[in-house]
C-alpha atoms as a PDB file:
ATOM      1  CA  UNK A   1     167.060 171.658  62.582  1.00  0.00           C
ATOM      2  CA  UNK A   2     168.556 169.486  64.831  1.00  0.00           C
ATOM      3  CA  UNK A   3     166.900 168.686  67.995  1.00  0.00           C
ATOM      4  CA  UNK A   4     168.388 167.547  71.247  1.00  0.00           C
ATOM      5  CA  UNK A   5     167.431 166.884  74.809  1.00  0.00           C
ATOM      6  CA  UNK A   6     168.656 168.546  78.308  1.00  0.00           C
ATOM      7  CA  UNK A   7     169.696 165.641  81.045  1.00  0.00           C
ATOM      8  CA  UNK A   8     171.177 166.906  84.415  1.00  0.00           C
ATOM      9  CA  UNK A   9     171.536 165.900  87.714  1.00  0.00           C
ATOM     10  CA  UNK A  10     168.496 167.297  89.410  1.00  0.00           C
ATOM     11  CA  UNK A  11     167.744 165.286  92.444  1.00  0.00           C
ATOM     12  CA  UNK A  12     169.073 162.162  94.275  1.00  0.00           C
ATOM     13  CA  UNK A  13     172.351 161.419  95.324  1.00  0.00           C
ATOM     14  CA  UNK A  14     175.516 160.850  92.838  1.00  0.00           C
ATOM     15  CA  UNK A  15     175.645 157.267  92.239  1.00  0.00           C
ATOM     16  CA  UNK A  16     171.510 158.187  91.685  1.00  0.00           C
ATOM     17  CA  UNK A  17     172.207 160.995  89.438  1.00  0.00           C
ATOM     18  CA  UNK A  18     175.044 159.582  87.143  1.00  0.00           C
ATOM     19  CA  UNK A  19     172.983 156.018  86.279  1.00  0.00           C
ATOM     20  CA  UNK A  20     170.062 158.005  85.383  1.00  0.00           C
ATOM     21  CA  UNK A  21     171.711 160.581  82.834  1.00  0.00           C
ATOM     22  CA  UNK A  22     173.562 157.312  81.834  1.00  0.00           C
ATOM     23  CA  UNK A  23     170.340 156.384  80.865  1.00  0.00           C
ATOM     24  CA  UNK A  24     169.002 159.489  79.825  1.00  0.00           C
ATOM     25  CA  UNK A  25     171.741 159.242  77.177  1.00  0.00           C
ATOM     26  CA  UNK A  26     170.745 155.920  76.138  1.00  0.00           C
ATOM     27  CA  UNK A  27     166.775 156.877  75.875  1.00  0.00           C
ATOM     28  CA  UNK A  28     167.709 159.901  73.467  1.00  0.00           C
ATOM     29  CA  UNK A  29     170.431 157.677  71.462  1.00  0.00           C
ATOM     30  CA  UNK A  30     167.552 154.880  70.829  1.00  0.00           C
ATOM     31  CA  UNK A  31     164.864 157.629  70.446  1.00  0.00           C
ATOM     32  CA  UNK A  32     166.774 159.239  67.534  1.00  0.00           C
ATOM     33  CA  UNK A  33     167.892 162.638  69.018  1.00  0.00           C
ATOM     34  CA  UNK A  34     170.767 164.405  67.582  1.00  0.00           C
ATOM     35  CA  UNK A  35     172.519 165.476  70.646  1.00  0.00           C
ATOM     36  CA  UNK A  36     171.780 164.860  74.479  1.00  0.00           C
ATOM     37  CA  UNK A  37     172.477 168.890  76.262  1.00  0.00           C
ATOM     38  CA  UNK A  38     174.295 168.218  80.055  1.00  0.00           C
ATOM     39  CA  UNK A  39     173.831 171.509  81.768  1.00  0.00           C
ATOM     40  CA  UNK A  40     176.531 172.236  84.417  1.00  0.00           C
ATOM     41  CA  UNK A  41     174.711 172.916  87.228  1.00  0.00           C
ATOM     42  CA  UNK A  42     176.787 175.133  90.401  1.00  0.00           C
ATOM     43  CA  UNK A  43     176.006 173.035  92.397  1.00  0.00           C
ATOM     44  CA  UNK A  44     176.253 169.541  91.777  1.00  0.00           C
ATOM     45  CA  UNK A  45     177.414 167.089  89.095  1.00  0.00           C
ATOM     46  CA  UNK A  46     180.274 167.890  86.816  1.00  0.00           C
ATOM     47  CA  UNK A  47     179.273 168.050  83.315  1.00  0.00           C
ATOM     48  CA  UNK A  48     182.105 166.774  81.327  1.00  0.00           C
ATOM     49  CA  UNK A  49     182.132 163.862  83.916  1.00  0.00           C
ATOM     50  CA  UNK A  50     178.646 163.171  82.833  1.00  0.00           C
ATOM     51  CA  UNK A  51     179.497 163.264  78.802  1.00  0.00           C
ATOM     52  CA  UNK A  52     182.175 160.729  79.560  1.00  0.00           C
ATOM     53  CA  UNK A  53     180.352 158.267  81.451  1.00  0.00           C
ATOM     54  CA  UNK A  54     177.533 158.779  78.749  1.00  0.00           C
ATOM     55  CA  UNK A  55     179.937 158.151  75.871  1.00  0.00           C
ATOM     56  CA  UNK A  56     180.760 154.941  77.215  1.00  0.00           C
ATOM     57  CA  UNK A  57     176.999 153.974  77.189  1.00  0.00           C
ATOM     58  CA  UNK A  58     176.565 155.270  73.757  1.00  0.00           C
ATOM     59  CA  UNK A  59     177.684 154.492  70.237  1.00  0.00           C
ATOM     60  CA  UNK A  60     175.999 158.050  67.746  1.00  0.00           C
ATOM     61  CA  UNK A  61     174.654 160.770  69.640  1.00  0.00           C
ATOM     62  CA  UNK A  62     176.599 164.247  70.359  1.00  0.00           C
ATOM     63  CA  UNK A  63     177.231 164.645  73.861  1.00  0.00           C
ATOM     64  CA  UNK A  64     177.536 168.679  74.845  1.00  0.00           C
ATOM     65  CA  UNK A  65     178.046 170.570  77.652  1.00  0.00           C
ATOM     66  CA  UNK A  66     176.131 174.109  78.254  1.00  0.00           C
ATOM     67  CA  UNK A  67     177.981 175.229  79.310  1.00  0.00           C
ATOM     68  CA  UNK A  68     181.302 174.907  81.640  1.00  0.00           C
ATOM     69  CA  UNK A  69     182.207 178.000  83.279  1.00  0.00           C
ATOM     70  CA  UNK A  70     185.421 179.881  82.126  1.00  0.00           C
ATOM     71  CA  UNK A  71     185.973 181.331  85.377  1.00  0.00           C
ATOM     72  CA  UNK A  72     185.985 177.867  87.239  1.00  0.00           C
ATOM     73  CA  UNK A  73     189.274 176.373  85.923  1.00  0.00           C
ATOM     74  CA  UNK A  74     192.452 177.795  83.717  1.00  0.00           C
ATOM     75  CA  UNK A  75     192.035 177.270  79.772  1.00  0.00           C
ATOM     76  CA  UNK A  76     194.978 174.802  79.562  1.00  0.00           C
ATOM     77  CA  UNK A  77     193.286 172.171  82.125  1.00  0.00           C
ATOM     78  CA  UNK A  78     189.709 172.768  80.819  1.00  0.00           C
ATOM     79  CA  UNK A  79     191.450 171.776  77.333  1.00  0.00           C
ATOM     80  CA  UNK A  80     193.063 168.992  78.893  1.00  0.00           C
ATOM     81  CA  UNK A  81     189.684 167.543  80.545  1.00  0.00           C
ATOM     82  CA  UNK A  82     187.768 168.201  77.490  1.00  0.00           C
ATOM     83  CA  UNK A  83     190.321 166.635  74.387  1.00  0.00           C
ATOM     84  CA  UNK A  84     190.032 163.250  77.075  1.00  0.00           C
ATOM     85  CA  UNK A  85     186.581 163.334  77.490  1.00  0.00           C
ATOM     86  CA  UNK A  86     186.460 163.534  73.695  1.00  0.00           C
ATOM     87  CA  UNK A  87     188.670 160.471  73.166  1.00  0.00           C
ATOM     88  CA  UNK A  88     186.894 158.665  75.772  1.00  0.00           C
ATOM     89  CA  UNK A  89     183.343 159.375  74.037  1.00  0.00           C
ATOM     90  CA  UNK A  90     184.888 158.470  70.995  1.00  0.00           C
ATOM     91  CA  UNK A  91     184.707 161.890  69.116  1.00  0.00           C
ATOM     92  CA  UNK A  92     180.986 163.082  70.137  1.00  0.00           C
ATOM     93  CA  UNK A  93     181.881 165.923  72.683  1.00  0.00           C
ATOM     94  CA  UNK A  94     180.560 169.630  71.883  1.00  0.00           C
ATOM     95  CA  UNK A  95     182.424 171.602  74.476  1.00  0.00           C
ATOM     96  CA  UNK A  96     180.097 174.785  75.125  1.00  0.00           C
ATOM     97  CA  UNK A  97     181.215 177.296  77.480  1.00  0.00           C
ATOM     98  CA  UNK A  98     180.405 180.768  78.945  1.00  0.00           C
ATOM     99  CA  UNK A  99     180.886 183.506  80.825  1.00  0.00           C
ATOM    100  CA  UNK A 100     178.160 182.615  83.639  1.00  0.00           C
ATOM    101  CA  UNK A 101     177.011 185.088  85.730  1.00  0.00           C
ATOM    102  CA  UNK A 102     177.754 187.331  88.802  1.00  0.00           C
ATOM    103  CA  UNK A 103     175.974 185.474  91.252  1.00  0.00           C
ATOM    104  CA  UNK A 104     178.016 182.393  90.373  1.00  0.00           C
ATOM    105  CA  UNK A 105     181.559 183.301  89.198  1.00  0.00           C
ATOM    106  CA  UNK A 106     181.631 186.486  92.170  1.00  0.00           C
ATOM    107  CA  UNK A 107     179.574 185.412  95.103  1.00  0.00           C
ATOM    108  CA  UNK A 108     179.451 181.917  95.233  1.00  0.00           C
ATOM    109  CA  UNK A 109     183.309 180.971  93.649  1.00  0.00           C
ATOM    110  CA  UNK A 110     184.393 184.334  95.246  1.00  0.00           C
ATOM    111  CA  UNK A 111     186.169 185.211  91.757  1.00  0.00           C
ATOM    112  CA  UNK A 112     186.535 188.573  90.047  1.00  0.00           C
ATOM    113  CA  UNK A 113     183.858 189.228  87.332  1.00  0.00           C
ATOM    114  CA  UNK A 114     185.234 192.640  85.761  1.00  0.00           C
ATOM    115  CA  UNK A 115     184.666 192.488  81.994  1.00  0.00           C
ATOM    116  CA  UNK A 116     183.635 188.810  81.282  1.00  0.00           C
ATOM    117  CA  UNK A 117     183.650 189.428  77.615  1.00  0.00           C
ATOM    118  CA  UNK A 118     186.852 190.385  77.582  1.00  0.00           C
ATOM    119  CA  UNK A 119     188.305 187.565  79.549  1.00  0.00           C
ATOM    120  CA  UNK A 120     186.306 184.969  77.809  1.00  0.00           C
ATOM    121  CA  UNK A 121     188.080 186.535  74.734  1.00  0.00           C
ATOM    122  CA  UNK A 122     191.368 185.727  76.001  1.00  0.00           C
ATOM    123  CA  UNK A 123     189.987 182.767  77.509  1.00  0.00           C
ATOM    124  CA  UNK A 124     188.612 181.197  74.045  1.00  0.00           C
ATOM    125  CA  UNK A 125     192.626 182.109  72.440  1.00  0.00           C
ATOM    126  CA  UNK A 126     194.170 179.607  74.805  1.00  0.00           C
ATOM    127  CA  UNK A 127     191.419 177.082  74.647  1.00  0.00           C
ATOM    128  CA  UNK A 128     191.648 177.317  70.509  1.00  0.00           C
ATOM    129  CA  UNK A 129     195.330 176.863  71.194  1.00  0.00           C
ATOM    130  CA  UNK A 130     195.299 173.966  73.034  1.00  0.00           C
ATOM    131  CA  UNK A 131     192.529 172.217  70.274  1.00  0.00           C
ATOM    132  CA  UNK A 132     195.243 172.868  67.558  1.00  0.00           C
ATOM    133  CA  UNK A 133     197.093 170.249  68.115  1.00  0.00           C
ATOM    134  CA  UNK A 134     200.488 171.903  69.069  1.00  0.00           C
ATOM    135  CA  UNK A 135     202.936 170.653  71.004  1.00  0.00           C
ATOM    136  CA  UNK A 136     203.365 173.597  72.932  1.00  0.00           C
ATOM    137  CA  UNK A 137     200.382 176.207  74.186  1.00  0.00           C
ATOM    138  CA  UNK A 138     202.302 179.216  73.879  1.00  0.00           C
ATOM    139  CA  UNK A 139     200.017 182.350  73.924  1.00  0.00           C
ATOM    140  CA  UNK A 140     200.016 186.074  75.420  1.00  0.00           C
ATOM    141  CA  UNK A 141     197.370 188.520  76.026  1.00  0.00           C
ATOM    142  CA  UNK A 142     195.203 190.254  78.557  1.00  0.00           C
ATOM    143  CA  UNK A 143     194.640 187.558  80.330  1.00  0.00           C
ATOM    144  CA  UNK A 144     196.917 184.785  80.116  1.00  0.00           C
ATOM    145  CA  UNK A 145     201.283 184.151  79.647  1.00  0.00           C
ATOM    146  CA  UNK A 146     200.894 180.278  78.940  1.00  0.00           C
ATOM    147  CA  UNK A 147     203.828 178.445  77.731  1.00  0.00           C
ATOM    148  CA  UNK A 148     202.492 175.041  78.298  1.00  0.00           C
ATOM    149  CA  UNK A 149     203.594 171.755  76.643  1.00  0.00           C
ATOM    150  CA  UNK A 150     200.915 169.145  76.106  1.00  0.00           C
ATOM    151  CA  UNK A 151     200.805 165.800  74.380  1.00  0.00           C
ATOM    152  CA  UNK A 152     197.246 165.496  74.071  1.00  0.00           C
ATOM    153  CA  UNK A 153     195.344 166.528  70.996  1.00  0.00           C
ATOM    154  CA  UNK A 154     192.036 165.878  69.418  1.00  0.00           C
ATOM    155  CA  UNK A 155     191.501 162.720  67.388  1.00  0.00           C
ATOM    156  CA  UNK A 156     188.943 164.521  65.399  1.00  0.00           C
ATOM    157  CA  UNK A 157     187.388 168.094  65.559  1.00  0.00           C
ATOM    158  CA  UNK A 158     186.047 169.055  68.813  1.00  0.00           C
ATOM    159  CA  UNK A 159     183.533 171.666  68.445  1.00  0.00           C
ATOM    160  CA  UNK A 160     183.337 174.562  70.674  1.00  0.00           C
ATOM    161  CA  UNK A 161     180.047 176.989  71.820  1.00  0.00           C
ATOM    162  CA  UNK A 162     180.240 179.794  73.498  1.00  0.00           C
ATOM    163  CA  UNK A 163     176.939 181.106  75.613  1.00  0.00           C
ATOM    164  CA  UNK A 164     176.519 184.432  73.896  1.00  0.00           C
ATOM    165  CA  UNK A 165     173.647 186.950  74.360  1.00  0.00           C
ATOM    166  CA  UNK A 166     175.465 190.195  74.075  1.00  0.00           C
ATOM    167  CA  UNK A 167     176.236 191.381  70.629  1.00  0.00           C
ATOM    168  CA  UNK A 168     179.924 191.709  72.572  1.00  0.00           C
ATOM    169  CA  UNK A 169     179.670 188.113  72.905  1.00  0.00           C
ATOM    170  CA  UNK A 170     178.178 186.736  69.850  1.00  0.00           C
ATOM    171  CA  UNK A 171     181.230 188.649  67.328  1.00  0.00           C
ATOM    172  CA  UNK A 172     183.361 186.397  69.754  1.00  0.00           C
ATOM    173  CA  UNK A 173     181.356 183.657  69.661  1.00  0.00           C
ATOM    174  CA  UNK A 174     181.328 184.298  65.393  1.00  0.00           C
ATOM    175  CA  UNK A 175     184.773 185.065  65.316  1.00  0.00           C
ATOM    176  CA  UNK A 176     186.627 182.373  67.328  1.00  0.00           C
ATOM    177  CA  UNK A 177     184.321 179.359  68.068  1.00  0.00           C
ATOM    178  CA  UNK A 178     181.765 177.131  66.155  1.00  0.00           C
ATOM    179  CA  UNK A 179     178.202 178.784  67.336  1.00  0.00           C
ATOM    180  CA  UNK A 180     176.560 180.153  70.386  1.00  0.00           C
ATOM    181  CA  UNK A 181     174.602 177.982  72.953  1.00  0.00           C
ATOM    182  CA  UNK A 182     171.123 180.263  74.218  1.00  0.00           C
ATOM    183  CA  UNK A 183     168.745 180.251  76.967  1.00  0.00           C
ATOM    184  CA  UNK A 184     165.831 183.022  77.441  1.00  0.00           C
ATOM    185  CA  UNK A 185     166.148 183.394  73.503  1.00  0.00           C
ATOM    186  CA  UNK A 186     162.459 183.849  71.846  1.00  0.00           C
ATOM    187  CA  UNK A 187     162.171 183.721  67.915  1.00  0.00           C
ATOM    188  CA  UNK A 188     162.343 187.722  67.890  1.00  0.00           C
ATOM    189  CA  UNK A 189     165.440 187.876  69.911  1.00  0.00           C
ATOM    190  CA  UNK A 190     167.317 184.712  67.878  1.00  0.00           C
ATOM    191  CA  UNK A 191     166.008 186.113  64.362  1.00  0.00           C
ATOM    192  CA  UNK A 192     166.960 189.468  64.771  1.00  0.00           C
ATOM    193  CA  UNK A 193     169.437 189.656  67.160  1.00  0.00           C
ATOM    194  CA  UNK A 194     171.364 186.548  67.514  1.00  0.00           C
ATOM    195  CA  UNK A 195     171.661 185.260  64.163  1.00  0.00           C
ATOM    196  CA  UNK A 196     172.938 188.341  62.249  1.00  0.00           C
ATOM    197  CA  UNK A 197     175.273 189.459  64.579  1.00  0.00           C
ATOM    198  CA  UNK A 198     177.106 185.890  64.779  1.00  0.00           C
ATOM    199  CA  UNK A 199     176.886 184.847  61.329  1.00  0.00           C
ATOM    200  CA  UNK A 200     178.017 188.489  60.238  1.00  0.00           C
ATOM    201  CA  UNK A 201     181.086 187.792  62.533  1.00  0.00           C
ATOM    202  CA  UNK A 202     181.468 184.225  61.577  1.00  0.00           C
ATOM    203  CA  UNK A 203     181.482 185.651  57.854  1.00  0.00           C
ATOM    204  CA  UNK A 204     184.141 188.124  58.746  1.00  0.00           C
ATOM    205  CA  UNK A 205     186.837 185.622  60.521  1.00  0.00           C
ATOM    206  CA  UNK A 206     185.988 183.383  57.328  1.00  0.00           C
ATOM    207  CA  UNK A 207     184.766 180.768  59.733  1.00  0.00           C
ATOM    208  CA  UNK A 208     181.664 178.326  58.711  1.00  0.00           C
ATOM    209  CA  UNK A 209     178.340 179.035  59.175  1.00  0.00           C
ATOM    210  CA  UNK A 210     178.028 178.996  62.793  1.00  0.00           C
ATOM    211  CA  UNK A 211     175.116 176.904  65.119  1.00  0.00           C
ATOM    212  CA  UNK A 212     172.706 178.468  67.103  1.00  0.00           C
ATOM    213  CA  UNK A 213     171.592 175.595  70.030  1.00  0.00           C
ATOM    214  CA  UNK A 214     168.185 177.286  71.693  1.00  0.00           C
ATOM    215  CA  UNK A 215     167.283 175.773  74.792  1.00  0.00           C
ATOM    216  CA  UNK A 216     163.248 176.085  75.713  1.00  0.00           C
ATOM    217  CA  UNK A 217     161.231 174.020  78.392  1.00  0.00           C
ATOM    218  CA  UNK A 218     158.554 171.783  76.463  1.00  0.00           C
ATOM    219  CA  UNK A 219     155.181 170.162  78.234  1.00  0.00           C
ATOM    220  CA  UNK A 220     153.141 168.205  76.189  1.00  0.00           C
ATOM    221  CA  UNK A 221     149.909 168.583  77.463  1.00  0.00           C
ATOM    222  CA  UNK A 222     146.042 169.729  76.874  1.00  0.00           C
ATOM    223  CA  UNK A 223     145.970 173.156  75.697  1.00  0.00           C
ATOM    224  CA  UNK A 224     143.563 174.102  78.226  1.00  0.00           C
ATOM    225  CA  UNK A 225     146.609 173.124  80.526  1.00  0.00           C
ATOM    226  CA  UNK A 226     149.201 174.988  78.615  1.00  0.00           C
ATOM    227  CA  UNK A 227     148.891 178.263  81.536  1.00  0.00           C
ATOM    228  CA  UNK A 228     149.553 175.755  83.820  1.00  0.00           C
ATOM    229  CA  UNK A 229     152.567 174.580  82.276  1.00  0.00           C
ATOM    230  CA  UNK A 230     153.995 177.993  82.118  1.00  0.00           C
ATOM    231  CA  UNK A 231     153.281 179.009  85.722  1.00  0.00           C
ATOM    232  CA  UNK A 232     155.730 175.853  86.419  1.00  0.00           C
ATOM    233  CA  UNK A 233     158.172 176.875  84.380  1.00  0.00           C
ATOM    234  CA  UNK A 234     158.536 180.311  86.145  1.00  0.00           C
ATOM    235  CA  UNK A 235     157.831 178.828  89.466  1.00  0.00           C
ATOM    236  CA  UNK A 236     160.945 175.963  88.769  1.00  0.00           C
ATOM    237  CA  UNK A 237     163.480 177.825  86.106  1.00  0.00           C
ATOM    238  CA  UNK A 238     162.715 181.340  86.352  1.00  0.00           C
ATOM    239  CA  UNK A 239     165.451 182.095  88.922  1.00  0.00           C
ATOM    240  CA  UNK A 240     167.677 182.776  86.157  1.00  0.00           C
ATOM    241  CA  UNK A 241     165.775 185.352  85.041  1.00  0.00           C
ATOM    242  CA  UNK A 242     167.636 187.822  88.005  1.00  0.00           C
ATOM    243  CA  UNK A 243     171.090 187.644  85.680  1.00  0.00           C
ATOM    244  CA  UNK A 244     171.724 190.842  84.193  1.00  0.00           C
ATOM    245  CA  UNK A 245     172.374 189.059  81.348  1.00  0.00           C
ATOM    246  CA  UNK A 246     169.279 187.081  80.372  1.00  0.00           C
ATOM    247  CA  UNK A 247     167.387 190.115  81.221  1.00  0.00           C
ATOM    248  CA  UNK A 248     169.052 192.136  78.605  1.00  0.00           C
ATOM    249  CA  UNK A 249     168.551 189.172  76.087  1.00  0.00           C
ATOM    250  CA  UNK A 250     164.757 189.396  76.913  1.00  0.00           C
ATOM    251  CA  UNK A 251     164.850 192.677  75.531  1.00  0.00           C
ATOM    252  CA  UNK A 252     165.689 191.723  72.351  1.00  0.00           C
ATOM    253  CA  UNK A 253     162.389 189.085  72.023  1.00  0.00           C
ATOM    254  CA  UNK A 254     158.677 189.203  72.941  1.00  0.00           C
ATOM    255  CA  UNK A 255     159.155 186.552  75.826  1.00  0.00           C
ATOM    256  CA  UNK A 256     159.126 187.952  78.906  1.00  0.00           C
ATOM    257  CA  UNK A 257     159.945 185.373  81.391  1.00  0.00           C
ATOM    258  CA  UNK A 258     160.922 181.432  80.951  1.00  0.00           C
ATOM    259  CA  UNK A 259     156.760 180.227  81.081  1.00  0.00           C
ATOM    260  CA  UNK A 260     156.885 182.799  77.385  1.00  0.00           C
ATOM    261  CA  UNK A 261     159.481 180.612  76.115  1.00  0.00           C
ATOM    262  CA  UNK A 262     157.733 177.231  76.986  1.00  0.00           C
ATOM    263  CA  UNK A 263     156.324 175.358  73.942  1.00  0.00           C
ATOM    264  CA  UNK A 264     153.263 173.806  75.903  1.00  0.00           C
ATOM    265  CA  UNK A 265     150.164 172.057  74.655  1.00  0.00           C
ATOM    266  CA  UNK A 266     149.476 169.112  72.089  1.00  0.00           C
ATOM    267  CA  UNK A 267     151.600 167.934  69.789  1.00  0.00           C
ATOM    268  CA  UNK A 268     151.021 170.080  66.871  1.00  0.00           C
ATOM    269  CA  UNK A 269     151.119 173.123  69.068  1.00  0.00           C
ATOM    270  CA  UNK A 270     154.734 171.973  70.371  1.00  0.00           C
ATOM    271  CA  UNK A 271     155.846 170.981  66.455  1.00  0.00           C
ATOM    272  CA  UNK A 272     154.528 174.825  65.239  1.00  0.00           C
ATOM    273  CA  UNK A 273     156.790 176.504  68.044  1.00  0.00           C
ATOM    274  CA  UNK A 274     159.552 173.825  67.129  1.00  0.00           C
ATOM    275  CA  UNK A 275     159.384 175.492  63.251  1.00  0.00           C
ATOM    276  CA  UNK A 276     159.073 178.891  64.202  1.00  0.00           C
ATOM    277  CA  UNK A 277     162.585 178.173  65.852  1.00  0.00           C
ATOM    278  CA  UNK A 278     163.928 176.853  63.321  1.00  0.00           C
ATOM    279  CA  UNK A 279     162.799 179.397  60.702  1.00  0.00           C
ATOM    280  CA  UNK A 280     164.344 182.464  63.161  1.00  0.00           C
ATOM    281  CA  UNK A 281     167.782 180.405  61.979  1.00  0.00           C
ATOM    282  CA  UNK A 282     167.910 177.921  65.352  1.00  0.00           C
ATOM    283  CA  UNK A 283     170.030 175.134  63.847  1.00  0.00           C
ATOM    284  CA  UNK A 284     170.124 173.116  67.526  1.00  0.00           C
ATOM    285  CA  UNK A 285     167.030 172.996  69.274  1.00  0.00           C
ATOM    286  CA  UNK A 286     167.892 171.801  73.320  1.00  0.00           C
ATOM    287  CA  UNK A 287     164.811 170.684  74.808  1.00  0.00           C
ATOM    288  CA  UNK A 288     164.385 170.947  78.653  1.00  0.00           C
ATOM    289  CA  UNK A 289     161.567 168.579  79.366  1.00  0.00           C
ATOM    290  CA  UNK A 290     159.194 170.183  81.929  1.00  0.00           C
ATOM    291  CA  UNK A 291     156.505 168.001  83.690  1.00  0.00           C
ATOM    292  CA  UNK A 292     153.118 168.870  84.898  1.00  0.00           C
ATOM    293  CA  UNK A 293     151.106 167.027  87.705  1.00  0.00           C
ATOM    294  CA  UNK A 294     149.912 166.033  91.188  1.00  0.00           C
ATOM    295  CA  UNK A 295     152.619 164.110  92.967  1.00  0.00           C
ATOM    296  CA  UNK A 296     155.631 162.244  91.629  1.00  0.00           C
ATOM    297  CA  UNK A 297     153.739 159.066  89.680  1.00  0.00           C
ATOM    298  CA  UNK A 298     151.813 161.857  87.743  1.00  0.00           C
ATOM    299  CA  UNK A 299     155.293 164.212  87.215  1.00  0.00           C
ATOM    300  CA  UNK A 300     156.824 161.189  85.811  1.00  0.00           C
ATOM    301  CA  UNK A 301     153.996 159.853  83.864  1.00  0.00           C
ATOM    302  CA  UNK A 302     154.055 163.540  82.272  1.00  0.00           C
ATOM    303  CA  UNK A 303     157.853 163.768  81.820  1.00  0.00           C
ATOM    304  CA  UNK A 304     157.587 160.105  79.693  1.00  0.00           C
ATOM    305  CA  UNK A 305     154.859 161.521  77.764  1.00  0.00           C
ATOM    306  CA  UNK A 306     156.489 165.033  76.983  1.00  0.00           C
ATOM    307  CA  UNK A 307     159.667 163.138  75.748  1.00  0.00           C
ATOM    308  CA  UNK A 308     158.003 160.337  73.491  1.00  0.00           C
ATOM    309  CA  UNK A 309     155.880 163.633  71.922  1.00  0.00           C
ATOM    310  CA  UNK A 310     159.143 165.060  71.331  1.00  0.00           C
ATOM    311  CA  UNK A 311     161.001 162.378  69.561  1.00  0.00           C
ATOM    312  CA  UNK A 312     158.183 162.042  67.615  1.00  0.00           C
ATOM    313  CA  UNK A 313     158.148 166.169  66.715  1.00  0.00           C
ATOM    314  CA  UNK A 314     161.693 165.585  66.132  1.00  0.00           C
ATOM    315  CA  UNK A 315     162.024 163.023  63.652  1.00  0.00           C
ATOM    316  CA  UNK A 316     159.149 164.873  61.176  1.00  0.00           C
ATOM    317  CA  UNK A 317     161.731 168.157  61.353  1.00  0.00           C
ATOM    318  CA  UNK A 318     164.387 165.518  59.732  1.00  0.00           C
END
C-alpha cells in the first residue's frame, strides 16, 4: 500500500499558503511518501495551481488533486489545465475529480446539480478524449457537443480518479478512469462495498486493476488521548458529514462520523489501522494529519510529531 499525505491551504494568506504546501511537498518527497494529496478546498487555493508550483520544487513524488470539481469548469479547459500542469511537474500529476456536493456545486456556484452521476459520466468521455492525444476533441452525448481542436497532449500517462461512493459512481469510476479517490470510507465500507463494485467494473471495461486512495485523519498520540483526538476531528472535519453523499457511504461501514475513521494513538496503534486498510484492498492510503493541543506551539509540535510517526509507519508497509 502506498501511503501519501494531504497538504492544503488552510490558513494564512496566499503568498503564506503556496510557500508552505511548497514545502509540504518537499517534507513528504525527502520523507519518502509516495504521493503528496492537494485537496481543493471551495474556498480558497486552486489545487492544480498548487501541484504545479510543487512540481517545480520536487524531483519523485506523485502530486494529486482530490479532487477538482466537474461542475466548476467545462471538460475541454479542465483537460487543458491539467495535461500543462502535468508537463510542468514533469509527469507526476494524478488528476482526481468528482461530483462534489449540493451545497457546493448548487448553492454556493449557483449551478444545477440534477443527476451528478450522469453528468460526471459524460463529463469523464470528454476529459478521456482530450487525454488521448487527438488532435481534435470531437464527442456527443447527454451532456456535451464538443468539436474542439487542441495541440496539447500528455507526455506520459496522466492518471485519472474519480470520487466515487455510490455503486452508480464506482462502475463509472471502474469503467472509464484509473480508481476512485474516498473520504468517510471505513474498512467495512471499502472491503465490501467499494472494492468489488469498482474492480468488478474495471474487470468488465477490461481496464487494469483500479486504485482505491482512502483518505483518514491520523494523531499520533497517547492512547489515553486517542478520545480526544477524535472529538477534534468531528469538531474540525465533520462538516462534511451533512452531504447526502458521505452519509450514504457511512452506511456501508461501521464508522459513524470522521473521529470513527481517525487512526489515533501510538505508533503501533496507527500502523494496525494502516494494515487493516490495506487488507480491505486500499492501495493509496491519503493521510490528513490532525493535531492535538493547547495553543499553536503545542498544535504544531503535535502536527511534526504525527507526520515523522507516519513516515516512519509508512516506510515498514514498503
Amino acid at each position: 500500500m502506498r501511503v501519501g499525505v494531504m497538504s492544503g491551504p488552510e490558513r494564512g494568506d496566499a503568498a503564506y499558503k503556496a510557500q508552505r504546501m511548497v514545502e509540504d511537498a518537499r517534507w513528504a518527497e525527502e520523507a519518502g511518501f509516495d504521493t503528496v494529496w492537494v485537496p481543493q478546498v471551495p474556498t480558497d487555493f486552486d489545487a492544480l495551481t498548487a501541484v504545479s508550483l510543487m512540481g517545480q520544487a520536487t524531483s519523485r513524488i506523485e502530486l494529486g488533486t482530490a479532487v477538482v470539481p466537474v461542475h466548476a469548469q467545462h471538460p475541454v479547459v479542465l483537460a487543458r489545465q491539467a495535461m500543462s500542469v502535468q508537463a510542468a511537474a514533469g509527469g507526476r500529476l494524478a488528476l482526481g475529480v468528482g461530483a462534489s456536493h449540493h451545497w457546493i456545486v448548487r448553492d454556493m456556484l449557483g449551478v444545477a446539480y440534477e443527476k451528478p452521476a450522469a453528468y460526471t459520466r459524460s463529463y469523464l468521455e470528454v476529459l478521456n478524449a482530450a487525454f488521448a492525444g487527438w488532435s481534435s476533441v470531437d464527442v456527443e452525448n447527454a451532456h456535451f457537443r464538443v468539436h474542439n481542436p487542441l495541440s496539447i497532449s500528455p507526455d506520459s500517462p496522466l492518471p485519472v480518479l474519480v470520487a466515487a461512493l455510490g455503486p452508480v459512481m464506482l462502475r463509472i469510476a471502474g469503467e472509464l478512469t484509473d480508481g476512485t479517490v474516498l473520504w468517510m470510507a471505513d474498512e467495512r465500507a471499502v472491503g465490501e462495498h467499494v472494492v468489488p463494485t469498482l474492480t468488478k467494473s474495471a474487470e468488465a471495461a477490461g481496464r487494469s486493476a483500479p486504485r482505491v486512495v482512502a483518505g483518514i485523519p491520523v494523531c499520533l498520540c497517547a492512547p489515553h488521548e486517542a478520545d480526544a483526538a477524535r472529538e477534534r476531528a468531528n469538531r474540525i472535519l465533520g462538516e462534511a458529514e451533512v452531504s447526502p453523499n458521505y452519509q450514504r457511504l457511512l452506511e456501508y461501514g461501521d464508522a459513524r462520523d470522521v473521529g470513527d475513521l481517525c487512526a489515533a494513538g501510538d505508533e503501533e496503534a496507527i500502523a494496525a489501522r494502516f494494515r487493516r486498510f490495506a487488507d480491505a484492498g486500499v492501495t493509496d492510503l491519503s493521510v490528513r494529519l490532525l493535531p492535538i493541543g493547547k495553543g499553536r506551539d503545542e498544535l504544531v509540535a503535535s502536527k511534526l510529531r504525527t507526520r515523522d510517526a507516519v513516515a516512519a509507519i509508512a516506510a515498514g508497509l514498503r
